[in-house]
PDB file of N, CA and C in Angstrom:
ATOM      1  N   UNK A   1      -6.073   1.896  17.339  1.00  0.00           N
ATOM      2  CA  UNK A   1      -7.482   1.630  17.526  1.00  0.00           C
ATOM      3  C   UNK A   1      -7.752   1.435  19.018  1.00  0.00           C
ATOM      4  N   UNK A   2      -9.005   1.704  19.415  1.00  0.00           N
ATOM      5  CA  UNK A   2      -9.271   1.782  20.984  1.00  0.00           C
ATOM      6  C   UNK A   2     -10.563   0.907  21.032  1.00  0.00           C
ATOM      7  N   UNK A   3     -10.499  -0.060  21.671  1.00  0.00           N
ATOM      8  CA  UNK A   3     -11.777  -0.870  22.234  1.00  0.00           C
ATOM      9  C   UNK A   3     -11.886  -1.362  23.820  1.00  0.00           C
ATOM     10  N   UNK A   4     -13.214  -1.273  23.679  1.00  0.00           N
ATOM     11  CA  UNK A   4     -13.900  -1.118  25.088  1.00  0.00           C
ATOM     12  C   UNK A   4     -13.932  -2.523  25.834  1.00  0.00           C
ATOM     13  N   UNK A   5     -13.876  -2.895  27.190  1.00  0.00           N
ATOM     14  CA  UNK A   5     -13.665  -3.807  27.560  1.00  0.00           C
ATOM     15  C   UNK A   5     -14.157  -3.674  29.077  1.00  0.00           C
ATOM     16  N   UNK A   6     -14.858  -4.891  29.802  1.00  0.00           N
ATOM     17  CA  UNK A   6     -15.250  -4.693  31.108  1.00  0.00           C
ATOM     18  C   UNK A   6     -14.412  -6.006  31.574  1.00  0.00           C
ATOM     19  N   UNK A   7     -13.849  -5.369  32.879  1.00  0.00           N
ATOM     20  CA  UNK A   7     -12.955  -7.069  33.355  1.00  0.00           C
ATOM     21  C   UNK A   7     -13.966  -7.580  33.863  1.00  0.00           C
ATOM     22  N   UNK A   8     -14.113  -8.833  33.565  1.00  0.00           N
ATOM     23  CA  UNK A   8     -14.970  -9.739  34.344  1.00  0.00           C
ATOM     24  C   UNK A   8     -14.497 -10.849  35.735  1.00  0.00           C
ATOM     25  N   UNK A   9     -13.605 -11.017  35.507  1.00  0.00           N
ATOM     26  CA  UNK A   9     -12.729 -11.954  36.685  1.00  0.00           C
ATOM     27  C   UNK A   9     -11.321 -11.146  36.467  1.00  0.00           C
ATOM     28  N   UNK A  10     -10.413 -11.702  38.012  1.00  0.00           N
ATOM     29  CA  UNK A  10      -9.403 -11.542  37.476  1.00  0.00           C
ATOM     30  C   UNK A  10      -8.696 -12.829  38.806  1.00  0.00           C
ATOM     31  N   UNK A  11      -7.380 -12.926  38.522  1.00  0.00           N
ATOM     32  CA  UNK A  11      -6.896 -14.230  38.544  1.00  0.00           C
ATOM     33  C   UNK A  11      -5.818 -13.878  39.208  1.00  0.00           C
ATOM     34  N   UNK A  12      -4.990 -13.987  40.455  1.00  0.00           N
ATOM     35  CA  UNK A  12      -3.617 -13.597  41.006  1.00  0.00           C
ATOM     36  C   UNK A  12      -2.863 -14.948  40.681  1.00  0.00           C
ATOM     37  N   UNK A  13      -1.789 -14.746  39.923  1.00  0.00           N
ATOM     38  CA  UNK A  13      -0.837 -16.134  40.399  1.00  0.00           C
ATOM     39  C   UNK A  13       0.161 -15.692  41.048  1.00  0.00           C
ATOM     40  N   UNK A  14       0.899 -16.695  41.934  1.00  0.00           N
ATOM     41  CA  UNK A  14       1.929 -16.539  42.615  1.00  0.00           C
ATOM     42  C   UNK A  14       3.028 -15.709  41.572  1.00  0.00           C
ATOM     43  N   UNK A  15       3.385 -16.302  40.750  1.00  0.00           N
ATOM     44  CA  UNK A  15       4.589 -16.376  39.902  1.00  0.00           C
ATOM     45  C   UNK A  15       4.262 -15.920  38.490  1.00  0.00           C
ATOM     46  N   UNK A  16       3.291 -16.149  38.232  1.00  0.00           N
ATOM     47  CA  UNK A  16       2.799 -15.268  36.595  1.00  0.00           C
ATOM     48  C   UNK A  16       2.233 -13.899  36.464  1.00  0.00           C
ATOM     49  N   UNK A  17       1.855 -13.803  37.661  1.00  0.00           N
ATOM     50  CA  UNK A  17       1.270 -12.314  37.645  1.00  0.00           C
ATOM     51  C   UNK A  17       0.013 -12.413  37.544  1.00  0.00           C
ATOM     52  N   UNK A  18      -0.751 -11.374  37.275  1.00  0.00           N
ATOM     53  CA  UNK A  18      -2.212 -11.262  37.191  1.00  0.00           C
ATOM     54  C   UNK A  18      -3.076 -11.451  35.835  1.00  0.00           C
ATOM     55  N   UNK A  19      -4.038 -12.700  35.532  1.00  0.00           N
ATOM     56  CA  UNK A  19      -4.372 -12.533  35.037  1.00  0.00           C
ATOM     57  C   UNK A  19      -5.990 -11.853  34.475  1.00  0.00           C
ATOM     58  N   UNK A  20      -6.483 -11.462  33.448  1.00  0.00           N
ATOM     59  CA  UNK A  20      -7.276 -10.274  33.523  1.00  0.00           C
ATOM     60  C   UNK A  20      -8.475 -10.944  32.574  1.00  0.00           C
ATOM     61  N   UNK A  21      -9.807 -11.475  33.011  1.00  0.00           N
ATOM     62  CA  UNK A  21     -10.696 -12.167  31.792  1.00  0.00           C
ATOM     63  C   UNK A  21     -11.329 -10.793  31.675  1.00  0.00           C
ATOM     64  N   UNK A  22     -11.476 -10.529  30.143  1.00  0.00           N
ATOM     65  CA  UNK A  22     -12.623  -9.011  30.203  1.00  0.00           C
ATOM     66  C   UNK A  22     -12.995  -9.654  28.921  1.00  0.00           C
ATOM     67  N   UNK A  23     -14.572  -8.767  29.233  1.00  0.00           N
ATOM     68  CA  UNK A  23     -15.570  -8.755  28.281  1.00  0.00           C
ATOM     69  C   UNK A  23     -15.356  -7.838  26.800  1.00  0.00           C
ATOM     70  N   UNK A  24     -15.412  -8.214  25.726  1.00  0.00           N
ATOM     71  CA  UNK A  24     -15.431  -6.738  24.793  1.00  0.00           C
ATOM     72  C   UNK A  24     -16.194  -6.229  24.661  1.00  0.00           C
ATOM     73  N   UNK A  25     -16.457  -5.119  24.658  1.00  0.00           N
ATOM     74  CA  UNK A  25     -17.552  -4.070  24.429  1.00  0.00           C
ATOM     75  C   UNK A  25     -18.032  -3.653  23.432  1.00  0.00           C
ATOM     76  N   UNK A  26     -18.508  -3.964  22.542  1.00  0.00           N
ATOM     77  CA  UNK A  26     -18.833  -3.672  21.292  1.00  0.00           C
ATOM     78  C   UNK A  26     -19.401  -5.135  20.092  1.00  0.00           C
ATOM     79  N   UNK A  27     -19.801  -4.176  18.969  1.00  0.00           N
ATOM     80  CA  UNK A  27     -20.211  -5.413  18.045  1.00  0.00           C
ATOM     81  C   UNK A  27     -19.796  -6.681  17.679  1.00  0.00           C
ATOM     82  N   UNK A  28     -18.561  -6.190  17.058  1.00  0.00           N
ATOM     83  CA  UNK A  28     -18.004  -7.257  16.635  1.00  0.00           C
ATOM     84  C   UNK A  28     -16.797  -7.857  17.198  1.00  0.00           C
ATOM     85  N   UNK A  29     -16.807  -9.085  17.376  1.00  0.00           N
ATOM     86  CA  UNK A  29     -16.245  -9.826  18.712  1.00  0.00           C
ATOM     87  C   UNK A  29     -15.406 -10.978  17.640  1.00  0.00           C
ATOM     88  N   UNK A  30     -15.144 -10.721  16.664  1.00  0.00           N
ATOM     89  CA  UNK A  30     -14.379 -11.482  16.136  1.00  0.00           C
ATOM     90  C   UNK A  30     -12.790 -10.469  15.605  1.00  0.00           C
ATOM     91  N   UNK A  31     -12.659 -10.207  16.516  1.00  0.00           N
ATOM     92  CA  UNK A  31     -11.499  -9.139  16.559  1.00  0.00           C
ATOM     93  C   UNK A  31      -9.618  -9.903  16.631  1.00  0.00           C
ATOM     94  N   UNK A  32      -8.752  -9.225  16.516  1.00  0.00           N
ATOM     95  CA  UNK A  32      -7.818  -9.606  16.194  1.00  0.00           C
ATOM     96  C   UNK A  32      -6.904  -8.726  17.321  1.00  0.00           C
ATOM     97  N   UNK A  33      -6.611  -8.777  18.532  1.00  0.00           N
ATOM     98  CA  UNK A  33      -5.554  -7.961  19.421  1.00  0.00           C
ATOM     99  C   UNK A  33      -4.054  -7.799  18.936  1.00  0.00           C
ATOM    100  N   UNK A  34      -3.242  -6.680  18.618  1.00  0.00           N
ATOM    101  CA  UNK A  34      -2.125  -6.992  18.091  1.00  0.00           C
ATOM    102  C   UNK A  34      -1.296  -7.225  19.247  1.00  0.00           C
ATOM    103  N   UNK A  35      -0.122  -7.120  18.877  1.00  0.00           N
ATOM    104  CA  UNK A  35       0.705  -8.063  19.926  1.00  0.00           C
ATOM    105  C   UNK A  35       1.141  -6.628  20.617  1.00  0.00           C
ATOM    106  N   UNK A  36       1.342  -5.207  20.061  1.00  0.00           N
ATOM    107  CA  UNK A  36       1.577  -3.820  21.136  1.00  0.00           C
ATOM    108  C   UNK A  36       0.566  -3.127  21.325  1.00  0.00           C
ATOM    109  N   UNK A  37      -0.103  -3.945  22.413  1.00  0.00           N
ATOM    110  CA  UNK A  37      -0.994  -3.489  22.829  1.00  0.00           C
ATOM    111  C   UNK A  37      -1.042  -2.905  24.334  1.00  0.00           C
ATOM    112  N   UNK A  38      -1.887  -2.101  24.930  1.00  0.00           N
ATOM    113  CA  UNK A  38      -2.026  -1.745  26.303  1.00  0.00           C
ATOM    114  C   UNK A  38      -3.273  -1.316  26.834  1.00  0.00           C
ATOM    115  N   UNK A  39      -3.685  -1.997  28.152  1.00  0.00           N
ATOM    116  CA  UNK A  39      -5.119  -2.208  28.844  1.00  0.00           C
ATOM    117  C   UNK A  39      -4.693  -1.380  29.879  1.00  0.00           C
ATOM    118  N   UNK A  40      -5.668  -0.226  29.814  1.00  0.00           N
ATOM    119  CA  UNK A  40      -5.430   0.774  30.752  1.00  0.00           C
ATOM    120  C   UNK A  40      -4.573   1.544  31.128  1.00  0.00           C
ATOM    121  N   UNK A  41      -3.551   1.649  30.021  1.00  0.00           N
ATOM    122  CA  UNK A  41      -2.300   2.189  29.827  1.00  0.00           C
ATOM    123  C   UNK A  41      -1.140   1.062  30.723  1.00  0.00           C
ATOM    124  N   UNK A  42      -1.524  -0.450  30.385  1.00  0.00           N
ATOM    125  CA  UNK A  42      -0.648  -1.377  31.056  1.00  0.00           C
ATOM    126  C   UNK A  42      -0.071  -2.015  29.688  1.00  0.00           C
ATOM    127  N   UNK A  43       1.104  -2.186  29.447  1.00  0.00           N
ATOM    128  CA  UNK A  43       1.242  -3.331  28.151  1.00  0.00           C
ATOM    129  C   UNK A  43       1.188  -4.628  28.832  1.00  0.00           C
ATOM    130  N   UNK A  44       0.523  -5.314  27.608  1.00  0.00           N
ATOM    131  CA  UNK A  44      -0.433  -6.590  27.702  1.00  0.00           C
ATOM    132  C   UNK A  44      -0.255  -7.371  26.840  1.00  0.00           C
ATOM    133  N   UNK A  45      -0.550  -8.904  27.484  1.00  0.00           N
ATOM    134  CA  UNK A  45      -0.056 -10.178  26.122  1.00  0.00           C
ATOM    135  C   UNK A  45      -1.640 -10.756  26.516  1.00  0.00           C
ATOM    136  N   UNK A  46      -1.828 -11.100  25.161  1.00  0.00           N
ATOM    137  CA  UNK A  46      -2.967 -11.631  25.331  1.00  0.00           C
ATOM    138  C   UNK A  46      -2.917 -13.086  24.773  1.00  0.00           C
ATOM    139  N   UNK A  47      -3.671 -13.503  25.922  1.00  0.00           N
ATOM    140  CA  UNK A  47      -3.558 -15.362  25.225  1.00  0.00           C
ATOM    141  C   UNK A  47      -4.879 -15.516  24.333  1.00  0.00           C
ATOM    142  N   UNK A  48      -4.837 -16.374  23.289  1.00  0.00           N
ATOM    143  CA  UNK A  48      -5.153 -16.785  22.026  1.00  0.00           C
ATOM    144  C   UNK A  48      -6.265 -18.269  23.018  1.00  0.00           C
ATOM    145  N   UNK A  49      -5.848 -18.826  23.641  1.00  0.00           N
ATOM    146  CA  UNK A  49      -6.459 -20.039  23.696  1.00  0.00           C
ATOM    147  C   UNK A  49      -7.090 -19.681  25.280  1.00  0.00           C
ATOM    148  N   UNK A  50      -8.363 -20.364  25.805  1.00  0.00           N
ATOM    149  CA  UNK A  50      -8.726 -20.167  27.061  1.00  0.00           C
ATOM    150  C   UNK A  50      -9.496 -20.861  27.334  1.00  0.00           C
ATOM    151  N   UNK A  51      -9.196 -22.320  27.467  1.00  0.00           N
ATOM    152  CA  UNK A  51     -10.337 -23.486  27.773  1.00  0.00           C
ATOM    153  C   UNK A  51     -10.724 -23.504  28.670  1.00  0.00           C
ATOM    154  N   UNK A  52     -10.331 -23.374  29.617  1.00  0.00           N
ATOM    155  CA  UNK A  52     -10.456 -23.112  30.988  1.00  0.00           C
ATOM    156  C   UNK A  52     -12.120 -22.777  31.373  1.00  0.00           C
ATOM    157  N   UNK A  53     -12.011 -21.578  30.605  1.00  0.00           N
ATOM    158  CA  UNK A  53     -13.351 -20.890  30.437  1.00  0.00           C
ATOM    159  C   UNK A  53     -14.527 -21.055  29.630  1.00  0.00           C
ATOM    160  N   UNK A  54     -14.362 -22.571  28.642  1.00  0.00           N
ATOM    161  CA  UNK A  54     -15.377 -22.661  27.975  1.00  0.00           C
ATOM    162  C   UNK A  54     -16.691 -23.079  29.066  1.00  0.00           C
ATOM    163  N   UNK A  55     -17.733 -22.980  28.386  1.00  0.00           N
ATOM    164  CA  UNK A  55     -18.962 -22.881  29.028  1.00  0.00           C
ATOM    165  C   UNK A  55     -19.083 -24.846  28.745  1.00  0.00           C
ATOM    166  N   UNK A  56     -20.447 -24.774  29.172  1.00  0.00           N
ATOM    167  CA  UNK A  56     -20.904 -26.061  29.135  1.00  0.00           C
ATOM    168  C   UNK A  56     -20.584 -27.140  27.990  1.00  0.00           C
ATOM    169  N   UNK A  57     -20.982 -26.629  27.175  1.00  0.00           N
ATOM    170  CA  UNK A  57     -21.126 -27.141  25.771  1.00  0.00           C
ATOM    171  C   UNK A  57     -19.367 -26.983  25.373  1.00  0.00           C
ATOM    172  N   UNK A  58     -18.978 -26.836  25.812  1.00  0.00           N
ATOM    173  CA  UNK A  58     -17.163 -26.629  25.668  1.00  0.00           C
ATOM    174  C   UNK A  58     -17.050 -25.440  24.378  1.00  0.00           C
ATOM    175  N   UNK A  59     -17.941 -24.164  24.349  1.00  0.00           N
ATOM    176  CA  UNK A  59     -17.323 -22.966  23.699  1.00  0.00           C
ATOM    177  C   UNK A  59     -17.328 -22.239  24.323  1.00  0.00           C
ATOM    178  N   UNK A  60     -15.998 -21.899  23.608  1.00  0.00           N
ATOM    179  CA  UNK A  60     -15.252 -20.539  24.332  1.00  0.00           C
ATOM    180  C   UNK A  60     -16.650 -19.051  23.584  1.00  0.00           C
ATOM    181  N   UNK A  61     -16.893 -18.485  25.056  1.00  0.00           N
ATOM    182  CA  UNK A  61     -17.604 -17.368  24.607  1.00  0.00           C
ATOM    183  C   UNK A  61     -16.723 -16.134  23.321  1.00  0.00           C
ATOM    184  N   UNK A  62     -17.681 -15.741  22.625  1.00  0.00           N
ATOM    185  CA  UNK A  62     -16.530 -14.902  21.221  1.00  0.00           C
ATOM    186  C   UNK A  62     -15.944 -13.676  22.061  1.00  0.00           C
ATOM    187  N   UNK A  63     -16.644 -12.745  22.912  1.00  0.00           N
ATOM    188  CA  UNK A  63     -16.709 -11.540  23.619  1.00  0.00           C
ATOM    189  C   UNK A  63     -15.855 -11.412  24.713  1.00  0.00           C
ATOM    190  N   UNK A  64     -15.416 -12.813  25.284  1.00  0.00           N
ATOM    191  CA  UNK A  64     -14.420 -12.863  26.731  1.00  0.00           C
ATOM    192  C   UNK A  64     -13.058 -12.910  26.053  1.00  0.00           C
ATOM    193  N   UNK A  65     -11.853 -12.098  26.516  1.00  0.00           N
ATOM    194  CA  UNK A  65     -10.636 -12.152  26.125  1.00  0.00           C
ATOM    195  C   UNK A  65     -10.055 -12.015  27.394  1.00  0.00           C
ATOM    196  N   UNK A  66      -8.858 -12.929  27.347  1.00  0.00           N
ATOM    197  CA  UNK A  66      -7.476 -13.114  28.487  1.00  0.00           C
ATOM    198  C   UNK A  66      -6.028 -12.145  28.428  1.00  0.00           C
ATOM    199  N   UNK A  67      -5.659 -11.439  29.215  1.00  0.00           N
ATOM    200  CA  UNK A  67      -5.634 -10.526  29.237  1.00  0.00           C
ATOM    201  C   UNK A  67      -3.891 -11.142  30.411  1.00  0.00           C
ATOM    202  N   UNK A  68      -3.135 -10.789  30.460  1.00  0.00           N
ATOM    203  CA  UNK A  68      -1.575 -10.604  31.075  1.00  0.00           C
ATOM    204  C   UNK A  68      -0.668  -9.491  31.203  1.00  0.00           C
ATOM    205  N   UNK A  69      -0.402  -7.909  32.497  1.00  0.00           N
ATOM    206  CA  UNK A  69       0.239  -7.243  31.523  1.00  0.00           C
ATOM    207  C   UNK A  69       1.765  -8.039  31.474  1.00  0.00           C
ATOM    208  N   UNK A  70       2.382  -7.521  30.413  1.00  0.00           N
ATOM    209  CA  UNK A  70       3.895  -7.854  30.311  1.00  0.00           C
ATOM    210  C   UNK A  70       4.841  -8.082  31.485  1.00  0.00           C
ATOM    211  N   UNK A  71       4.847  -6.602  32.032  1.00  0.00           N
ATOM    212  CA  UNK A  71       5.483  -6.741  33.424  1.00  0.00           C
ATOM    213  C   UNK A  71       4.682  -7.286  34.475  1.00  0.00           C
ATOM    214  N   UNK A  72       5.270  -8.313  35.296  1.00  0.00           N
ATOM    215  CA  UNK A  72       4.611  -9.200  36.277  1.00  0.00           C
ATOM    216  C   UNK A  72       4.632  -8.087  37.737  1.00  0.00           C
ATOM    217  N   UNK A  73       5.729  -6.962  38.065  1.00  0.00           N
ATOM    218  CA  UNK A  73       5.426  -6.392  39.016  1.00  0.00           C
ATOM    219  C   UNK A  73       5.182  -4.638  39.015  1.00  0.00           C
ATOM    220  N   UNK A  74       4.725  -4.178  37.601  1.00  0.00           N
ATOM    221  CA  UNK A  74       5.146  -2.950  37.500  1.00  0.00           C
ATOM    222  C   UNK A  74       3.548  -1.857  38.193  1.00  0.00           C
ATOM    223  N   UNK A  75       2.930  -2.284  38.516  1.00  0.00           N
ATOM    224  CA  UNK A  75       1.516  -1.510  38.795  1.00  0.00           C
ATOM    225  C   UNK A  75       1.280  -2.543  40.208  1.00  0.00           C
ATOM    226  N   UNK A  76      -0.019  -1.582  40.856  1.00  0.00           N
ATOM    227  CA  UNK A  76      -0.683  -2.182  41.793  1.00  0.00           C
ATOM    228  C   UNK A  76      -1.169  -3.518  41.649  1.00  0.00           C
ATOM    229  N   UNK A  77      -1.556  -4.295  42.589  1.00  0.00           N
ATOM    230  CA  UNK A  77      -2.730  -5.402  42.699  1.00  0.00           C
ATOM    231  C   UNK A  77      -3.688  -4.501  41.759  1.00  0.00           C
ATOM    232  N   UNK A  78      -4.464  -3.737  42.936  1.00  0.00           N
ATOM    233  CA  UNK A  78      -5.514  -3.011  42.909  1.00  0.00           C
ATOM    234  C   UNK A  78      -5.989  -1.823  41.738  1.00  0.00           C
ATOM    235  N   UNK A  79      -4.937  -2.342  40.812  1.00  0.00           N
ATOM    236  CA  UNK A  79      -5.348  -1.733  39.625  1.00  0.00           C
ATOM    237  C   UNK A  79      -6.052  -1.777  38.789  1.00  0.00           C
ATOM    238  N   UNK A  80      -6.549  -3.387  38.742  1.00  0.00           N
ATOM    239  CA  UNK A  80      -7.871  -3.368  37.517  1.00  0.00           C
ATOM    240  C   UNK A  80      -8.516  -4.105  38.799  1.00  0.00           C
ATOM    241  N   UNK A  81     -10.046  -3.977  38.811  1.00  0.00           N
ATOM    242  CA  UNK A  81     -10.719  -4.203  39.416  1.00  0.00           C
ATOM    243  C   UNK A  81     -12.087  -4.902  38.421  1.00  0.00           C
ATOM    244  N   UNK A  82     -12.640  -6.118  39.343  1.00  0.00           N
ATOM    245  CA  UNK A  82     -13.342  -6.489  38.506  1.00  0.00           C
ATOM    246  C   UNK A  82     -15.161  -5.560  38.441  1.00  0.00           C
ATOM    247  N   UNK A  83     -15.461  -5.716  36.920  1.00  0.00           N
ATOM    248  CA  UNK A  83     -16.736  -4.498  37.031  1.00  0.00           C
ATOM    249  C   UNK A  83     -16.312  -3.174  36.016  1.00  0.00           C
ATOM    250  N   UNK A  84     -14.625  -3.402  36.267  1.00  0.00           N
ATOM    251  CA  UNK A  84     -14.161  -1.949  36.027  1.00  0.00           C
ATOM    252  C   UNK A  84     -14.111  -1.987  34.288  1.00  0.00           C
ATOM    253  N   UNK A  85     -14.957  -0.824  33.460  1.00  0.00           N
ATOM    254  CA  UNK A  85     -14.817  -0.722  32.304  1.00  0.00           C
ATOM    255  C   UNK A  85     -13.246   0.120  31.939  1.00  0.00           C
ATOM    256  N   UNK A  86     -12.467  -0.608  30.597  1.00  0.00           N
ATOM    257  CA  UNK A  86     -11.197  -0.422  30.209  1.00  0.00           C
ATOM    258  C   UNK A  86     -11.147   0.080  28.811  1.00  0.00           C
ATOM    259  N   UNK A  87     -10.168   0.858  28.557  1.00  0.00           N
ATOM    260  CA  UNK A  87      -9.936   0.592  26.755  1.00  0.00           C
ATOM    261  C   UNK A  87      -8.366   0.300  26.322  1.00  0.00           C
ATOM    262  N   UNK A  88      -8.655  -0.560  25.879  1.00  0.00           N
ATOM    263  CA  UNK A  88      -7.492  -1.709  24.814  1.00  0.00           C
ATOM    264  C   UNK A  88      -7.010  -0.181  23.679  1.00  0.00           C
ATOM    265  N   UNK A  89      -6.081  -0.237  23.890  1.00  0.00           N
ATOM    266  CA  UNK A  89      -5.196   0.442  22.926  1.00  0.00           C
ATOM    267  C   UNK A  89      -4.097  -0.020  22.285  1.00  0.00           C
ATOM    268  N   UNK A  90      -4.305  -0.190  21.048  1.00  0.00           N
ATOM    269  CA  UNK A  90      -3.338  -0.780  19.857  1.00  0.00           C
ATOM    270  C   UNK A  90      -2.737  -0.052  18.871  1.00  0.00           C
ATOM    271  N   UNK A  91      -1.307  -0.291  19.068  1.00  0.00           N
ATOM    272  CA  UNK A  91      -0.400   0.761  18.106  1.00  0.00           C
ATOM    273  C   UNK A  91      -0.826  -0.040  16.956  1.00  0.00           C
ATOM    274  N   UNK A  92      -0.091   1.055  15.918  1.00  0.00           N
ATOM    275  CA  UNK A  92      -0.934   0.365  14.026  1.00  0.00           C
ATOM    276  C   UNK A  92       0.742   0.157  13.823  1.00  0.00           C
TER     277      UNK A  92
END
């Protein structure tokens, strides 16, 4: 399955690598990411929890997902850019 995604922030850590907040693109936002997945042809772990980012009222928006690829050095910095629309690709 292929879904659409706009990065909205993205996050350098020293030592964890890059992390990637994107928007989903589409209806329904109560979606389920499997665990072999790949963002932009990057494989990707996606974190489940993201308080960090709740809004005022302390909820997490349904549509924002956190985003890690696997390998911490295998692609550019300058590979996802924020703005930049993506598609999430998930083996079945």
């Amino acid at each position: 399955m292929i879904r659409k995604f706009e990065i909205i922030k993205l996050i350098n850590h020293h030592n964890r690598g890059q992390f990637i907040f994107a928007r989903h693109i589409g209806d329904n936002n109560k979606i389920i990411i499997r665990e072999v997945s790949e963002l932009a042809g990057i494989p990707i772990y996606h974190y489940l929890e993201m308080s960090k980012n709740a809004n005022e009222h302390s909820q997490l928006p349904l549509d924002v997902f956190l985003f890690r690829p696997i390998e911490l050095g295998s692609f550019p910095t300058d590979y996802f850019i924020e703005g930049q629309l993506v598609e999430l690709f998930e083996s079945d």
